[in-house]
C-alpha atoms as a PDB file:
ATOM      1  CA  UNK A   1      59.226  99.631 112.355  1.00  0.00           C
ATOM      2  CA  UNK A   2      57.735 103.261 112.227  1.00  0.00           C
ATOM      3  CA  UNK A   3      56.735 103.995 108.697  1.00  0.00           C
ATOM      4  CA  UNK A   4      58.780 107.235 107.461  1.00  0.00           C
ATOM      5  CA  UNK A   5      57.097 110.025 106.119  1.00  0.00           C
ATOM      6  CA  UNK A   6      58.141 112.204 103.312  1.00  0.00           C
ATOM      7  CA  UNK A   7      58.623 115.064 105.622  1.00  0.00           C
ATOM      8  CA  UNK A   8      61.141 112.743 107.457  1.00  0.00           C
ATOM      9  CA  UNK A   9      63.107 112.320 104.350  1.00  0.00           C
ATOM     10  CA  UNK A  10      63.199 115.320 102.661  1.00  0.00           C
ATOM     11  CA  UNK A  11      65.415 116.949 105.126  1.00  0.00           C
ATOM     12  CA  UNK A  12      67.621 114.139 104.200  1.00  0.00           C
ATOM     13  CA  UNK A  13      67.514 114.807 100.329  1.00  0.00           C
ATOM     14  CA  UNK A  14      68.741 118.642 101.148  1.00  0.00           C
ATOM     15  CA  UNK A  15      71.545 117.319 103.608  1.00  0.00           C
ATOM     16  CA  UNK A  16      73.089 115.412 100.735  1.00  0.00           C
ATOM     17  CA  UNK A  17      72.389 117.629  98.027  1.00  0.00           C
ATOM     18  CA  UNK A  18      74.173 120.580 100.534  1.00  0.00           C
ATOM     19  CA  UNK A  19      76.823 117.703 101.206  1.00  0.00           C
ATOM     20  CA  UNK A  20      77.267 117.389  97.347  1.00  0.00           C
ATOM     21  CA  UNK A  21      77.404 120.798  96.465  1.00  0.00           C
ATOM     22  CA  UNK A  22      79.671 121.666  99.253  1.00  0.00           C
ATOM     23  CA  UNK A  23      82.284 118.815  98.588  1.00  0.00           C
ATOM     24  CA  UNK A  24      82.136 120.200  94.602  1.00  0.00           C
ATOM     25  CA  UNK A  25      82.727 124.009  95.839  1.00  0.00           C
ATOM     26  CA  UNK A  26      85.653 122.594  97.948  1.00  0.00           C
ATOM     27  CA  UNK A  27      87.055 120.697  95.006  1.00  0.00           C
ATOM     28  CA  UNK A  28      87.001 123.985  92.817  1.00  0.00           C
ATOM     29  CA  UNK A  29      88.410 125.921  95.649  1.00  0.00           C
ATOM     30  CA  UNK A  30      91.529 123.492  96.186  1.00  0.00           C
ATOM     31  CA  UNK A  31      92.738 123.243  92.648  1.00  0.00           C
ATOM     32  CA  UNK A  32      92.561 127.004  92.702  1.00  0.00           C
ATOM     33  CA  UNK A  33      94.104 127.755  95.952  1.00  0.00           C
ATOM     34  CA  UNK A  34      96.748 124.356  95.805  1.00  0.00           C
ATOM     35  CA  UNK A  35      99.421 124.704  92.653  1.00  0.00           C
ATOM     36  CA  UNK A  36      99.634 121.712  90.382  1.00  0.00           C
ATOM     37  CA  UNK A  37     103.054 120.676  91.796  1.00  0.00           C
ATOM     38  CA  UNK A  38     101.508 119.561  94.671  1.00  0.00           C
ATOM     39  CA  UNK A  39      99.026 118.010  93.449  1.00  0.00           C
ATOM     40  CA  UNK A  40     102.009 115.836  91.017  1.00  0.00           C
ATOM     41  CA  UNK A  41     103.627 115.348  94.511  1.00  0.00           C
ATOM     42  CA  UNK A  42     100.696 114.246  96.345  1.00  0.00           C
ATOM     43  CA  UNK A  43      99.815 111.350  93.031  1.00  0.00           C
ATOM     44  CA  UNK A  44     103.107 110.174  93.385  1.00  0.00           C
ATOM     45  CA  UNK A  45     102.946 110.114  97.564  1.00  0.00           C
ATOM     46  CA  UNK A  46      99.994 108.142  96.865  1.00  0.00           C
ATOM     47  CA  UNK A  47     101.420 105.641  94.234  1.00  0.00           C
ATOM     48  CA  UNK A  48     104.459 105.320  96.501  1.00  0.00           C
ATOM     49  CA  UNK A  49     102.395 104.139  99.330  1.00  0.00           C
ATOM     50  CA  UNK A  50     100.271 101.962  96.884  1.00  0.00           C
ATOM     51  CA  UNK A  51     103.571 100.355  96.229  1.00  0.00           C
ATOM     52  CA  UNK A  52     104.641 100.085  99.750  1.00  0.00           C
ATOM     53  CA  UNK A  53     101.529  97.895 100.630  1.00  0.00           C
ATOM     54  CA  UNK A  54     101.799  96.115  97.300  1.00  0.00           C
ATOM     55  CA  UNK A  55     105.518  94.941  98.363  1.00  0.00           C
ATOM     56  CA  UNK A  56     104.340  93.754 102.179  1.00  0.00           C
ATOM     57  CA  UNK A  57     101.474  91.883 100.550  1.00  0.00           C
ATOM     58  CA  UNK A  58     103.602  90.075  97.879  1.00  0.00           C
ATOM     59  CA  UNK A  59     106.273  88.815 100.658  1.00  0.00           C
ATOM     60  CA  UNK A  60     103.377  87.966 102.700  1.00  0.00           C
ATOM     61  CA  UNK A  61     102.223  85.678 100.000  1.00  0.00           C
ATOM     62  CA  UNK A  62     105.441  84.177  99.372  1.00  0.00           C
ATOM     63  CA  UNK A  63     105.795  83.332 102.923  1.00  0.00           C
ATOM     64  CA  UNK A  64     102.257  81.459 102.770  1.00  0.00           C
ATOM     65  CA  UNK A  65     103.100  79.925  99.719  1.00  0.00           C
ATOM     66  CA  UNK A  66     106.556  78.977 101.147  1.00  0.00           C
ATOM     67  CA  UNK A  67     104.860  77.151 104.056  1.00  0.00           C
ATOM     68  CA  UNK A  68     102.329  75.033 102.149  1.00  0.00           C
ATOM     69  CA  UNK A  69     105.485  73.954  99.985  1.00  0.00           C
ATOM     70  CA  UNK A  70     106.971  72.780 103.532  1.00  0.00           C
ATOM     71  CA  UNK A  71     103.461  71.018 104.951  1.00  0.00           C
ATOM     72  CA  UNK A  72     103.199  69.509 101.644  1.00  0.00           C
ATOM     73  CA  UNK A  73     106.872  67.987 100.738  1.00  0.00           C
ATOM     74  CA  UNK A  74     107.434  64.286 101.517  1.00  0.00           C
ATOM     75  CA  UNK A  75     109.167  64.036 104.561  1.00  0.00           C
ATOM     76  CA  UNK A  76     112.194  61.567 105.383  1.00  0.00           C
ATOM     77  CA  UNK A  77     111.443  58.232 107.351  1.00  0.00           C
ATOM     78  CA  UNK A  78     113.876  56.289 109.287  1.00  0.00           C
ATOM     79  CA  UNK A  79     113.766  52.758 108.293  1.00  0.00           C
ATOM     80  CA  UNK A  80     115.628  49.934 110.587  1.00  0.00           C
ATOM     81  CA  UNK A  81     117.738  47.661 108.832  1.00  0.00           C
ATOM     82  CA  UNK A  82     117.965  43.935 110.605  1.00  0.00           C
END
């Protein structure tokens, strides 16, 4: 593998620190421009979908647990009486 210069990397470095800076200007920018209803609405839009997934993994769950209960309950045998 090619050995990688500092000169390589340092272009790097000032891509993220332009990617950092940016991504802080644009959070400043949105609380300003965005009231804080929306911002309740959009936490709760978020909690409500949090929820959502929550509820399909618990009944997922159940069912699994629901089918080890069946592969692991004694079943019935028929025994011949003479």
């Amino acid at each position: 593998m090619a050995e990688i210069t500092e000169k390589e990397t340092s272009w790097e470095d000032h891509l993220a620190a332009a990617i950092k800076s940016f991504r802080n200007e644009m959070k400043e920018w949105r609380v300003e421009l965005l009231p804080e209803e929306f911002h309740q609405h959009r936490n709760a839009a978020k909690r409500e979908m949090l929820l959502a997934c929550r509820s399909l993994l618990d009944a997922k769950i159940a069912k699994l647990e629901e089918q080890d209960k069946e592969k692991t309950a004694p079943k019935a045998t028929r025994i011949q009486v003479e």
